[in-house]
C-alpha atoms as a PDB file:
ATOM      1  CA  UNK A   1      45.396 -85.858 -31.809  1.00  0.00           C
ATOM      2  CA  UNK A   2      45.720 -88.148 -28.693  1.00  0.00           C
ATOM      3  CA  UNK A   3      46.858 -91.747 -29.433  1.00  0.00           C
ATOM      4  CA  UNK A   4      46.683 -94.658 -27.654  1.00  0.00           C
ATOM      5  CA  UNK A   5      46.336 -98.890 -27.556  1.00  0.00           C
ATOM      6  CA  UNK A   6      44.640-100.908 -25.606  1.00  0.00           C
ATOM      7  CA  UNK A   7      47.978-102.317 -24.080  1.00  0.00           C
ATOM      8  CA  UNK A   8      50.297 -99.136 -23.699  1.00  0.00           C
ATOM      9  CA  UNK A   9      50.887 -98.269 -19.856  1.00  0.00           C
ATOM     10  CA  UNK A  10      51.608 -94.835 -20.918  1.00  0.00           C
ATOM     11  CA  UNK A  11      48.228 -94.333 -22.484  1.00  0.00           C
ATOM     12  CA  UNK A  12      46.466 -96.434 -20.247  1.00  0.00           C
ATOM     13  CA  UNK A  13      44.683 -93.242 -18.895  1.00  0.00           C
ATOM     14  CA  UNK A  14      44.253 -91.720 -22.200  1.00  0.00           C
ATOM     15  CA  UNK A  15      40.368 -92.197 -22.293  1.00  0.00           C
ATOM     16  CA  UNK A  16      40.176 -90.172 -19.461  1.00  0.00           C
ATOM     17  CA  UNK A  17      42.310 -87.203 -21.073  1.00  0.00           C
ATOM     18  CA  UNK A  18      40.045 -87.661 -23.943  1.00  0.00           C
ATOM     19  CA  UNK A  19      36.581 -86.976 -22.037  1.00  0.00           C
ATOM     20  CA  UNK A  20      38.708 -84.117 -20.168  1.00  0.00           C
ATOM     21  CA  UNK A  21      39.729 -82.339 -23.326  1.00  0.00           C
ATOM     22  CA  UNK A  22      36.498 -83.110 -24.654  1.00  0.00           C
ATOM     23  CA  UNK A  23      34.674 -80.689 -22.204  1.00  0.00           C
ATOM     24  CA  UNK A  24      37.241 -77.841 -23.378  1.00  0.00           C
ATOM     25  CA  UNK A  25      36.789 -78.875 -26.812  1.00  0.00           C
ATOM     26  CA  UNK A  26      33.164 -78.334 -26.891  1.00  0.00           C
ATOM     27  CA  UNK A  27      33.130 -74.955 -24.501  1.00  0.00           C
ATOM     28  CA  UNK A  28      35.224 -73.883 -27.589  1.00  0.00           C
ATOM     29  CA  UNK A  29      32.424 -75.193 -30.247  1.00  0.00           C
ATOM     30  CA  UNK A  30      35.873 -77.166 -31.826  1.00  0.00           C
ATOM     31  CA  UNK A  31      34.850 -80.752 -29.873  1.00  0.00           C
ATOM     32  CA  UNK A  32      35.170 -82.127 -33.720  1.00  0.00           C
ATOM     33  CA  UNK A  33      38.405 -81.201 -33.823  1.00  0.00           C
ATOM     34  CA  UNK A  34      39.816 -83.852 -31.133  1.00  0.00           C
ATOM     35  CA  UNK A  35      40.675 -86.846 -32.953  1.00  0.00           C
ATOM     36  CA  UNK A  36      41.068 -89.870 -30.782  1.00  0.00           C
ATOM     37  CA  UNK A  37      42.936 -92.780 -32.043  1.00  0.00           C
ATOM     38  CA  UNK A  38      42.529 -95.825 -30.329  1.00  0.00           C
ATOM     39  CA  UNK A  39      44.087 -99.032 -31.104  1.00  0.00           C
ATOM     40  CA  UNK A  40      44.508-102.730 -30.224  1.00  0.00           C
ATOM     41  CA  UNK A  41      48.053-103.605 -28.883  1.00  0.00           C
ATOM     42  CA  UNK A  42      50.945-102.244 -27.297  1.00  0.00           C
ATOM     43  CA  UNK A  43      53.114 -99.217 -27.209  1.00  0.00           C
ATOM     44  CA  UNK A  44      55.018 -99.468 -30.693  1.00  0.00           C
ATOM     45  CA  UNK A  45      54.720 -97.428 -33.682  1.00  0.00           C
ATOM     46  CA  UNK A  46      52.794 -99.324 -35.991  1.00  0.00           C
ATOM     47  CA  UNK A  47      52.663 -98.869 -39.834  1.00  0.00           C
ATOM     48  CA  UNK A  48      48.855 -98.090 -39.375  1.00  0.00           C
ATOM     49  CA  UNK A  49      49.152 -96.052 -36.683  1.00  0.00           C
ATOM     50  CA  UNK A  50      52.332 -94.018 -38.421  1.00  0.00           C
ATOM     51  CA  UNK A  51      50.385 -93.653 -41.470  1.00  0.00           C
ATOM     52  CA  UNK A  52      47.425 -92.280 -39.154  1.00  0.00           C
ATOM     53  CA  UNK A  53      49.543 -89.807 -37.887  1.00  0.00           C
ATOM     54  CA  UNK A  54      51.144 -88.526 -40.851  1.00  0.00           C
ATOM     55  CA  UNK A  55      47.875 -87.849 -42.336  1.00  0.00           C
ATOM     56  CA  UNK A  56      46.340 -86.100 -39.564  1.00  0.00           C
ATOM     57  CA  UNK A  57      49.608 -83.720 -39.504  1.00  0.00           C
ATOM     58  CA  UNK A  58      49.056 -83.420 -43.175  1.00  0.00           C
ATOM     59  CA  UNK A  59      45.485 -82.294 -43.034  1.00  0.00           C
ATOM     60  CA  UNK A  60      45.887 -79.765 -40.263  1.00  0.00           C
ATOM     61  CA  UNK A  61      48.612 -78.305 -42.242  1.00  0.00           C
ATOM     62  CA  UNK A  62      46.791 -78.103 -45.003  1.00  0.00           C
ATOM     63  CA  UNK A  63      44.069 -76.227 -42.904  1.00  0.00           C
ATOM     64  CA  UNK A  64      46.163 -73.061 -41.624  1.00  0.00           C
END
């Protein structure tokens, strides 16, 4: 799971990692499997983006 905002500096080349891993993702048949989470704002921890994140970790889990 890659997340990033539309105002983070630290993510501000995460669209780029995205397409990157994207190419590995689908050489591995998995592309489906990168989850991209892109939202409006800054660097903080949102509710939203904390729930988002929780769940994710909860369905993988739930998948081994």
């Amino acid at each position: 799971m890659l997340v990033s905002a539309t105002e983070d500096k630290y993510s501000a080349d995460a669209c780029n990692i995205e397409a990157q891993a994207r190419e590995v993702y689908r050489l591995l048949d998995a592309e489906d499997r990168l989850v991209h989470q892109r939202y409006n704002g800054g660097h903080a921890i949102t509710e939203e983006r904390f729930v988002n994140i929780l769940n994710w970790t909860v369905q993988i889990v739930n998948e081994i």
